[in-house]
Protein backbone atom coordinates (compact mmCIF):
# COMPACT_ATOMS: atom_id res chain seq x y z
CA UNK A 1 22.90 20.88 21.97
CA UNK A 2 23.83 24.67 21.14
CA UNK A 3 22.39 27.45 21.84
CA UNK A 4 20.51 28.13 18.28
CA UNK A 5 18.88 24.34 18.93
CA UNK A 6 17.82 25.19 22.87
CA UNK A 7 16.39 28.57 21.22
CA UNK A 8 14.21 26.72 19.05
CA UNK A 9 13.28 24.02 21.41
CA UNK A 10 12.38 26.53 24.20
CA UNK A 11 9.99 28.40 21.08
CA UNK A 12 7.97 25.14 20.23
CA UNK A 13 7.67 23.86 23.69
CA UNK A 14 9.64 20.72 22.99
CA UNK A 15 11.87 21.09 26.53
CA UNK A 16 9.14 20.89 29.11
CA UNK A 17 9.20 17.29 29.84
CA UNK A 18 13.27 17.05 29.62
CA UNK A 19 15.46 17.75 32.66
CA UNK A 20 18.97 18.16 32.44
CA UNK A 21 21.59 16.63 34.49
CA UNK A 22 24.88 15.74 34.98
CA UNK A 23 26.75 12.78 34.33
CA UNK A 24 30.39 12.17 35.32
CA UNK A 25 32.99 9.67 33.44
CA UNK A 26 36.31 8.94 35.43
CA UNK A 27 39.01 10.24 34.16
CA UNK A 28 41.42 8.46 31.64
CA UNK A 29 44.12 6.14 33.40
CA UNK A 30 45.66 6.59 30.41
CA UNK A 31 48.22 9.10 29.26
CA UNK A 32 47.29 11.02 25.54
CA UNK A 33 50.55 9.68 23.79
CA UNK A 34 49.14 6.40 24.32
CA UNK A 35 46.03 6.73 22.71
CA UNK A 36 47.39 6.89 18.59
CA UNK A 37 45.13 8.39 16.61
CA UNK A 38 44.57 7.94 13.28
CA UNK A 39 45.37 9.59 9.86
CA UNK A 40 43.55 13.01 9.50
CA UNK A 41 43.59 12.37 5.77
CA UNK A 42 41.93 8.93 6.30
CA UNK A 43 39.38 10.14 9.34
CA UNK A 44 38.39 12.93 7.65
CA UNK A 45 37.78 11.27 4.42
CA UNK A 46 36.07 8.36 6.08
CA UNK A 47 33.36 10.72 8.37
CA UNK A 48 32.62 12.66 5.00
CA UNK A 49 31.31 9.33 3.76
CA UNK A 50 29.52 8.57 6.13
CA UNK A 51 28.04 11.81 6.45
CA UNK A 52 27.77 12.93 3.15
CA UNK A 53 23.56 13.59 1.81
CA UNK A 54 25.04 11.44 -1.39
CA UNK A 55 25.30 8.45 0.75
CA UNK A 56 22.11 6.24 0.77
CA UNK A 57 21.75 4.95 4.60
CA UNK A 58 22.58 1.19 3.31
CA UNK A 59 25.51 2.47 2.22
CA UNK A 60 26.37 4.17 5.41
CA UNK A 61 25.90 0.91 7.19
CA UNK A 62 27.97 -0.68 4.72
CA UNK A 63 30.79 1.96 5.57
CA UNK A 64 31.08 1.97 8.74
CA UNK A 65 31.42 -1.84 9.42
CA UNK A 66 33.69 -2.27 6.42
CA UNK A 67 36.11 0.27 7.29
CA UNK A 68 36.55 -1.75 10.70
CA UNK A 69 37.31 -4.56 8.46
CA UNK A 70 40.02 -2.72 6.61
CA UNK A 71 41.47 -1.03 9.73
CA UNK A 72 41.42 -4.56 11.69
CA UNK A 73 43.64 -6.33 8.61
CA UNK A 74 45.75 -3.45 8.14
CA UNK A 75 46.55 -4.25 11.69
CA UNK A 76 47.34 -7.96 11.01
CA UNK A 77 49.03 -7.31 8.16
CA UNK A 78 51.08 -4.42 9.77
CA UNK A 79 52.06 -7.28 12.81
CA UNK A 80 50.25 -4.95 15.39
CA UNK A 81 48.71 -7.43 17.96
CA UNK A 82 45.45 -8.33 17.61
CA UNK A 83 45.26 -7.36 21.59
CA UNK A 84 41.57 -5.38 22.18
CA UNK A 85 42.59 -4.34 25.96
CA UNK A 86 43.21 -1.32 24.87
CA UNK A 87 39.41 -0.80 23.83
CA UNK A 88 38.44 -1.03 26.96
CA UNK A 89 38.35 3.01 28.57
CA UNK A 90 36.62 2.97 31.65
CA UNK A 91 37.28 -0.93 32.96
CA UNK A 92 40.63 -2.50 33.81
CA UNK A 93 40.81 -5.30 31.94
CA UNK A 94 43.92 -7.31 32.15
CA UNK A 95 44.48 -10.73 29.63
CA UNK A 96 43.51 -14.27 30.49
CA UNK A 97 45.69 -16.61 29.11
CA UNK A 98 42.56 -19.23 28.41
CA UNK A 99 42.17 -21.06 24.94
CA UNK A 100 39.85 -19.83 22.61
CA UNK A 101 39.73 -20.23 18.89
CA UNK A 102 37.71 -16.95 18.56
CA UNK A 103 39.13 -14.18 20.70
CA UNK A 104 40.54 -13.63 23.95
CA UNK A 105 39.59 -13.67 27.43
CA UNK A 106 39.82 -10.84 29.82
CA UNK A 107 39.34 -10.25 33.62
CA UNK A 108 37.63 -7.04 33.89
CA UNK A 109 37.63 -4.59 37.24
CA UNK A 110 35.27 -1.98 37.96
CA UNK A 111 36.52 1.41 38.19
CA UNK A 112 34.48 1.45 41.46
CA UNK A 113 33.12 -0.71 43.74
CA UNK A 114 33.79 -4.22 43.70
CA UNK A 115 32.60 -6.17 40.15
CA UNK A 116 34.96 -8.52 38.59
CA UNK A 117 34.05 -10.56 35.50
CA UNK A 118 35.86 -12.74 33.06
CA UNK A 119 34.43 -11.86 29.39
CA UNK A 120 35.65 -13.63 25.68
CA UNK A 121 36.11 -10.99 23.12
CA UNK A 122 36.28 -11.95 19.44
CA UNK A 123 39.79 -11.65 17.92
CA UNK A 124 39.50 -8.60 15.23
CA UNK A 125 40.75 -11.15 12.75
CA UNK A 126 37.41 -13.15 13.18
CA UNK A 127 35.79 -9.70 12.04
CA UNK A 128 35.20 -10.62 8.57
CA UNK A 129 32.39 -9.77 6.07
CA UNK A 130 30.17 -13.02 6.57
CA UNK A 131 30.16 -12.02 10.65
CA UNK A 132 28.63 -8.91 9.46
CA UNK A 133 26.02 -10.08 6.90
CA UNK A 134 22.67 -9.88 7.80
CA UNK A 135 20.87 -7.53 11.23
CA UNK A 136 22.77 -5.12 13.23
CA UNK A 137 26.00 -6.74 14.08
CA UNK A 138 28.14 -3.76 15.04
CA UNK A 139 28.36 -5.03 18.32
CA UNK A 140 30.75 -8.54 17.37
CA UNK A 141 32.94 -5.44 16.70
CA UNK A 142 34.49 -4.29 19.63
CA UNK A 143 33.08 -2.72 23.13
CA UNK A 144 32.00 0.71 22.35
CA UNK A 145 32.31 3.64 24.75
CA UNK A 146 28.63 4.01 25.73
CA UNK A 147 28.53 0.29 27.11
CA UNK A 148 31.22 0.93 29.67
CA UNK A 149 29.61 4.70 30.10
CA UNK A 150 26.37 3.18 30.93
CA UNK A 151 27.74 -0.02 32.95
CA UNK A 152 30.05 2.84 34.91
CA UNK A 153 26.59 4.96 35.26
CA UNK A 154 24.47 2.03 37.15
CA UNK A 155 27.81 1.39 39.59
CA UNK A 156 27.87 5.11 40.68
CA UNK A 157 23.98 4.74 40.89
CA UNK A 158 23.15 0.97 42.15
CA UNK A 159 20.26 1.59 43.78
CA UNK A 160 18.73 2.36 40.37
CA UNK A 161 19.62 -1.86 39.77
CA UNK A 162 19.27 -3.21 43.01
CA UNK A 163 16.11 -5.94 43.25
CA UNK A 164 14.88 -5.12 40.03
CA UNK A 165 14.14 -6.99 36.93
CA UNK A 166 16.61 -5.75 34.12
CA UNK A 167 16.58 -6.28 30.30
CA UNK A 168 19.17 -5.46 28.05
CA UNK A 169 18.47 -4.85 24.01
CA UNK A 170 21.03 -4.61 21.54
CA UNK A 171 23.93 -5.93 24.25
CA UNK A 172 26.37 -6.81 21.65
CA UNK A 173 28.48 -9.86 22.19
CA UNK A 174 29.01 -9.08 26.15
CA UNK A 175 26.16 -7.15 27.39
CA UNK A 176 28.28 -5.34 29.95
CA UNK A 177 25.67 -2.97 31.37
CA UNK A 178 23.58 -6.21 32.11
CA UNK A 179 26.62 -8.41 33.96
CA UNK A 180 27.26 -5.14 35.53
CA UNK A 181 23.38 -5.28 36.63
CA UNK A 182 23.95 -9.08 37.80
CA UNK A 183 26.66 -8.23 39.96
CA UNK A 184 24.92 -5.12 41.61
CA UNK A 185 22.30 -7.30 42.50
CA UNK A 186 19.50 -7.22 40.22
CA UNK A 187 17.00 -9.89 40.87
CA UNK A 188 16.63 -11.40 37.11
CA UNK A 189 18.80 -9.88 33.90
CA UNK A 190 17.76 -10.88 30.51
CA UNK A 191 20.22 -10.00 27.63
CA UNK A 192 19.15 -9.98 23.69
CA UNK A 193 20.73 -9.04 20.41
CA UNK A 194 20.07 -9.58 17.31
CA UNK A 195 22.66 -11.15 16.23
CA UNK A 196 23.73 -15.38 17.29
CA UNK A 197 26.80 -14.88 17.12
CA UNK A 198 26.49 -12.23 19.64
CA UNK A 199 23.94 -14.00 21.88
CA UNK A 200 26.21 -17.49 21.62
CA UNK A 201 29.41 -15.32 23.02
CA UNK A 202 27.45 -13.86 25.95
CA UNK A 203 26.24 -17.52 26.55
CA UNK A 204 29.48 -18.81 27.38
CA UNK A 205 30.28 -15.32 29.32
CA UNK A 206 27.61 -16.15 31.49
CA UNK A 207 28.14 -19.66 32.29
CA UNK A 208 32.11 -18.97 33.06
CA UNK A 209 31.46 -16.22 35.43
CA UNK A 210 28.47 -18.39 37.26
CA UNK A 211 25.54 -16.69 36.37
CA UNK A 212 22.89 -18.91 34.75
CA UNK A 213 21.09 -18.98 37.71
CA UNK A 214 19.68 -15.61 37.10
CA UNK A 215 21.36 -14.32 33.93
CA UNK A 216 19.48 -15.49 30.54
CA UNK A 217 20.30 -14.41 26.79
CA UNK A 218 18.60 -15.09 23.60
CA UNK A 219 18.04 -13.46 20.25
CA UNK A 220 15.34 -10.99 20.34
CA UNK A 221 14.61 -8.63 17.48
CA UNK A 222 12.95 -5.18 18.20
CA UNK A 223 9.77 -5.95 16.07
CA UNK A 224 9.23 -9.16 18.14
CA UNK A 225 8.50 -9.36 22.30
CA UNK A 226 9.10 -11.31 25.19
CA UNK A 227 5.35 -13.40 25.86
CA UNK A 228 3.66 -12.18 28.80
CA UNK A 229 7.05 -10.22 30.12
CA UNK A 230 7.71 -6.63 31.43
CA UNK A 231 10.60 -5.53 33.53
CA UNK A 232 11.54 -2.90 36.21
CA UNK A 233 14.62 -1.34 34.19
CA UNK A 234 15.71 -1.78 30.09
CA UNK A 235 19.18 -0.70 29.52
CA UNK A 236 20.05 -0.02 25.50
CA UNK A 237 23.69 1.40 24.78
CA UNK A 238 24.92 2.66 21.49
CA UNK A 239 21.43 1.20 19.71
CA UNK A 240 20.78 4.76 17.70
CA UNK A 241 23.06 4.88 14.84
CA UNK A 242 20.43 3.82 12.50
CA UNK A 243 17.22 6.49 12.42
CA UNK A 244 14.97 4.20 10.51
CA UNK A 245 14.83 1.55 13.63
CA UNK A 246 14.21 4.38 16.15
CA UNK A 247 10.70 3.61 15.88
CA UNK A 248 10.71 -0.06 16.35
CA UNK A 249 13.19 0.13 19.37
CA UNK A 250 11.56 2.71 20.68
CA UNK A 251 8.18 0.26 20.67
CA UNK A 252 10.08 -2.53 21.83
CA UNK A 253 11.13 -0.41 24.87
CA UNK A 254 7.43 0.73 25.89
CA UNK A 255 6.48 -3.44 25.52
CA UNK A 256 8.80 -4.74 27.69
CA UNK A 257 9.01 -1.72 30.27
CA UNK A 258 6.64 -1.87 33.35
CA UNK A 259 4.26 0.95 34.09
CA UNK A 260 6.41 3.43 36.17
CA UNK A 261 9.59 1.36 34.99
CA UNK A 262 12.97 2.96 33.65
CA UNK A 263 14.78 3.02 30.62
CA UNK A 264 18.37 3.72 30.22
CA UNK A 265 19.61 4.58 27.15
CA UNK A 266 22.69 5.64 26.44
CA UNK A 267 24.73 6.94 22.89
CA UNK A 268 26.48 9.60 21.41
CA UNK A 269 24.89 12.08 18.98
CA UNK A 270 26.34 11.15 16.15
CA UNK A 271 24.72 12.52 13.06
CA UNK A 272 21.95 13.96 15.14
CA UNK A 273 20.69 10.56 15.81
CA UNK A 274 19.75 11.09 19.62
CA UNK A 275 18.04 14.39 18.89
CA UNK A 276 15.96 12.33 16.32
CA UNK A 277 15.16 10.23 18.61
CA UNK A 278 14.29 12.86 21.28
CA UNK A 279 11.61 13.78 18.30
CA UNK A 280 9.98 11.00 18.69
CA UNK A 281 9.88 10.58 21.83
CA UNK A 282 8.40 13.63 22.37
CA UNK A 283 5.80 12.90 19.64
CA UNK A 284 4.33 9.96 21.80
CA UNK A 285 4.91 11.84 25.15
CA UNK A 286 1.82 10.62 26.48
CA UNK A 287 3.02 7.37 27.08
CA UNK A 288 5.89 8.37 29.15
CA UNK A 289 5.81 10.36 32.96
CA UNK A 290 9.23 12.07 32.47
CA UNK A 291 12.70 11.65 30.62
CA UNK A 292 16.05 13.04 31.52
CA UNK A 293 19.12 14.10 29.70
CA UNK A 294 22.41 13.64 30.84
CA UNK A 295 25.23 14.90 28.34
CA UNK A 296 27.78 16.81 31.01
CA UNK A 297 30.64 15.31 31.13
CA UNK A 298 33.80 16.32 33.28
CA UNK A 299 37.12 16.46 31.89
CA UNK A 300 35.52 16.90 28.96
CA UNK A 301 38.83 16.66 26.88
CA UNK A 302 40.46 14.09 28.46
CA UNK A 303 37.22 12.15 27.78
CA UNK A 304 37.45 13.07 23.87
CA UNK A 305 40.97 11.27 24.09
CA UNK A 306 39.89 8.22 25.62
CA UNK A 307 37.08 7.71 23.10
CA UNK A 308 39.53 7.33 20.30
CA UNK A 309 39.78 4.16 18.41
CA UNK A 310 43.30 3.09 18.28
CA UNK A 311 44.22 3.26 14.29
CA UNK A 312 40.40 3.46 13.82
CA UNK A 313 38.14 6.63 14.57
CA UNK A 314 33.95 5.84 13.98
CA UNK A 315 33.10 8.36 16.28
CA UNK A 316 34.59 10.99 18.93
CA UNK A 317 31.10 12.62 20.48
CA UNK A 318 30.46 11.63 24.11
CA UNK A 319 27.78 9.42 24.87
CA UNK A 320 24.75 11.00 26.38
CA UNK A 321 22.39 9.14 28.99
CA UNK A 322 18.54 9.17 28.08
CA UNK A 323 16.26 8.48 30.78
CA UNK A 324 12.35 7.23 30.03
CA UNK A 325 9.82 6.51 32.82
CA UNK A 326 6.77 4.83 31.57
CA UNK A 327 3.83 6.37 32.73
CA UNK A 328 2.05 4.39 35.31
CA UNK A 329 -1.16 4.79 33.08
CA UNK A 330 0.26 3.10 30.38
CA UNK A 331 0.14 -0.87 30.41
């Protein structure tokens, strides 16, 4: 947020229930020549589409998950492996050599404390247009930054985790921030997506690393609720992109959360999408005690490098942390 936007925020009163804080990234293990980015030509020409006023929002949806489509076969076709370790920026994830007819498996280590988990990823070349049909499905395409950002955020902070009840919405097809949960020693962790291929991957995530005992997943759309079900702490990362749901998730959150309960919601500003969704948040204040923003990050540059795609760029903003509490008034 500049200093025009604070300006005008400060003149309408819009700041009074935001606090800002910081929150810190680790560093990149990895050096910048390793991290290739792609054609200035081609990035350039791809964010004006997606950013353009002449582009309906379908067709910005449409975009964004067929250029990953084009970038992923240009890979195949180019004989670049279809290897996704290097997606991962904040985790050490090092290759399982288990049989899968989707993806790959990976061992993943925390960059601190002590979680380890085995997770499947879906080969890029399974990325095709009929595993993107129908709701939200950007998450079957890779592990985007603000899911490790947020996972790395509860292991700094585990007390925030520890003994509560956790839910997870849009976890893509790991729901890192919610294994991380699991392993920090959070009571019960439900995951959801909308998406079964997504929910049917995190399945057999959480059987192989042991966790059925209290680790659950199903399909959950924002519209729709859990019967009878609240929870101490929601986590959401990278669930913004799209405006016109900001309402419904936004819903969904207040329905599931507990009175005094936390949410945790973490994405980059992309298009102005988080400051849209500050809006209305702050239109139906009354139903939340206080919310936090955390956008400082350290090594602020070195963080812009590891947030590259390699041969595919969607985004380069950092990923902000949002943080709701639910007023205690409010059932």
């Amino acid at each position: 947020m500049d200093d025009v936007d604070r300006d005008k925020d400060d003149a309408n009163g819009k700041r009074s229930m935001i606090n800002e804080e910081e929150l810190i990234v680790i560093p990149s293990k990895r050096s910048k020549e390793e991290v290739e980015k792609p054609s200035k030509v081609e990035v350039s020409k791809h964010e004006k589409s997606l950013s353009g006023t002449e582009v309906s929002k379908a067709r910005q949806r449409w975009n964004l998950l067929s250029y990953h489509i084009r970038c992923n076969y240009k890979k195949q076709a180019s004989d670049i492996t279809t290897d996704v370790e290097a997606t991962f920026m904040v985790f050490e994830a090092f290759f399982i050599p288990r049989h899968s007819n989707s993806g790959r498996w990976y061992h993943l280590k925390s960059p601190v404390g002590d979680v380890e988990l085995d997770v499947h990823i879906y080969s890029v070349v399974t990325v095709t247009p009929n595993t993107l049909a129908g709701f939200n499905n950007s998450g079957n395409i890779r592990i985007w930054p603000s899911e490790e950002c947020l996972a790395y955020y509860l292991l700094k902070h585990e007390q925030l985790i520890r003994s509560k009840t956790v839910l997870e919405l849009g976890c893509g097809m790991v729901g890192l921030s919610g294994l991380t949960s699991a392993a920090l020693g959070a009571t019960e962790v439900v995951l959801t997506d909308g998406n079964e291929k997504s929910v049917e991957n995190i399945q057999q995530i959480i059987e192989t690393n042991k966790l059925s005992n209290h680790v659950t997943c199903f399909v959950l759309h924002w519209n729709a609720a859990i019967p009878k079900k609240q929870f101490d702490a929601i986590l959401c990362a990278d669930c913004l992109f799209f405006t016109e749901e900001h309402s419904t998730l936004l819903n969904c959150i207040s329905r599931h959360l507990k009175p005094g309960g936390i949410a945790y919601v973490m994405a980059p500003d992309r298009g102005g999408t988080v400051r849209a969704f500050l809006d209305l948040i702050y239109e139906e204040k009354k139903q939340w005690q206080s919310m936090n923003i955390n956008f400082h990050i350290e090594n602020e540059e070195d963080t812009y490098s590891k947030l590259q795609m390699r041969n595919c760029n969607i985004y380069s903003e950092i990923p902000m942390l949002l943080t709701l509490k639910k007023s205690d008034l409010v059932a």
